[in-house]
Protein backbone atom coordinates (compact mmCIF):
# COMPACT_ATOMS: atom_id res chain seq x y z
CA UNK A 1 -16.86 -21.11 1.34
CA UNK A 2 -12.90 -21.60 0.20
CA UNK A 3 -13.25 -17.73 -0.53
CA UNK A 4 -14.41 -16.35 2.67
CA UNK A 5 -11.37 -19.05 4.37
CA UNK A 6 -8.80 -17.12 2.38
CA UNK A 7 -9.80 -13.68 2.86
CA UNK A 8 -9.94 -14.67 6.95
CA UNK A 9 -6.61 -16.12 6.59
CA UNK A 10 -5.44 -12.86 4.71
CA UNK A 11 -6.41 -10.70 7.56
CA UNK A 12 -5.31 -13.00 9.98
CA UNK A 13 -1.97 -12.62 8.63
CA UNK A 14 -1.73 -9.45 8.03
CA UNK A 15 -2.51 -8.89 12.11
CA UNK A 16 0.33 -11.30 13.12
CA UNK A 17 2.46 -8.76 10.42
CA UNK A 18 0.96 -6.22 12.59
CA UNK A 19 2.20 -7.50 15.85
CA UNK A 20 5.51 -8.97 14.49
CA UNK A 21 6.24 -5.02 13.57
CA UNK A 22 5.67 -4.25 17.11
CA UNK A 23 8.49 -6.56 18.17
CA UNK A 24 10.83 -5.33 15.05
CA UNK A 25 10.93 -2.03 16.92
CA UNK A 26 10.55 -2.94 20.69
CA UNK A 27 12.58 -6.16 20.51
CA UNK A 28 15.36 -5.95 23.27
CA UNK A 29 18.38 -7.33 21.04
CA UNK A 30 19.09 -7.32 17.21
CA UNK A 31 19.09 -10.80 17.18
CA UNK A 32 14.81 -10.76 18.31
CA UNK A 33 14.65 -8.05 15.26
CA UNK A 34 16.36 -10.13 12.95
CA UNK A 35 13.73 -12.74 13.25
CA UNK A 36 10.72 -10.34 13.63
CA UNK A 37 11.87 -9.14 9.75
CA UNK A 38 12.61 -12.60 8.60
CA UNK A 39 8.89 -13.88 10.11
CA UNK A 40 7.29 -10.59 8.30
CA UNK A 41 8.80 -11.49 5.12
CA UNK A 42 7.98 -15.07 5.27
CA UNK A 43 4.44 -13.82 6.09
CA UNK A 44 4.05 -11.47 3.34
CA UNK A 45 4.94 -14.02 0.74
CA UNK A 46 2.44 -16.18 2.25
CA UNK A 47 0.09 -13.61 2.12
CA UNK A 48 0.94 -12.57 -2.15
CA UNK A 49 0.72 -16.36 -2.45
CA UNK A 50 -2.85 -16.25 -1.15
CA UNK A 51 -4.17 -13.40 -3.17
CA UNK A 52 -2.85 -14.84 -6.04
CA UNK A 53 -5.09 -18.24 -5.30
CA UNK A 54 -8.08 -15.73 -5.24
CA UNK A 55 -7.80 -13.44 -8.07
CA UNK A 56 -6.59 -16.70 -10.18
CA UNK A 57 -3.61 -14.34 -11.44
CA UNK A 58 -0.23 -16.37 -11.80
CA UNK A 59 2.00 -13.84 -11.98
CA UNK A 60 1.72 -12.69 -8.33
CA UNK A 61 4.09 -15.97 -8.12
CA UNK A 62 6.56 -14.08 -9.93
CA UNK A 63 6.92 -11.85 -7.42
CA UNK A 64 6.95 -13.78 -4.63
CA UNK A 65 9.90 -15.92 -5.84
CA UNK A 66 11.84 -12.23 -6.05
CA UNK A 67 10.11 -10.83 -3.10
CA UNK A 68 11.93 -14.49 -1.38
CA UNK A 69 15.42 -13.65 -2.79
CA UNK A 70 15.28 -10.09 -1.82
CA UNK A 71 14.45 -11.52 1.79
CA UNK A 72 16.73 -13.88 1.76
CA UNK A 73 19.57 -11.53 1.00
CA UNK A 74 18.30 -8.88 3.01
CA UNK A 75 18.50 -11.27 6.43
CA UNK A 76 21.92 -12.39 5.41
CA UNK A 77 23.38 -8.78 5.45
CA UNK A 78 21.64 -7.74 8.60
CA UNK A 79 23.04 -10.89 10.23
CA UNK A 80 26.52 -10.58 9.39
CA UNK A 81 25.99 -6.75 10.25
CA UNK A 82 24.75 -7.49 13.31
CA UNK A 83 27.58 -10.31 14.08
CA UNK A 84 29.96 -7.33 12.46
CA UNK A 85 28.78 -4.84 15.61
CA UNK A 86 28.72 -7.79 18.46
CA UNK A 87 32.76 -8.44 18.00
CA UNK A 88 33.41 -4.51 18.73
């Protein structure tokens, strides 16, 4: 039963990655794609974490804690880029 949960919730978030790619490349301002990359990021770890839980293989969690830093950096140089272009 817990197995047939987390492969729903696996393609349920990997549709709402789908849809929050739409917005990265229609959103009207950088500001609305800055979000739409943080969300997918946030999203995709969720969705390592869960695939860890059901092959039982720990060292998925590895990679989300780098895929997380990576993220993180990744939204602070697009922001200051993006606060960089707005003062032009």
């Amino acid at each position: 039963m817990m197995q047939k949960l987390f492969i729903f919730s696996c393609l349920f978030l990997s549709f709402t990655i789908i849809l929050c790619m739409l917005r990265a490349v229609i959103g009207p301002s950088a500001a609305d794609r800055l979000i739409a990359i943080n969300v997918i990021g946030t999203k995709t770890i969720v969705l390592i974490s869960i695939v860890s839980f059901i092959l039982k293989e720990s060292y998925f969690i590895d990679v989300v804690l780098v895929y997380a830093l990576i993220s993180f950096v990744a939204s602070i140089v697009i922001a200051n880029f993006i606060e960089k272009a707005g003062k032009d």
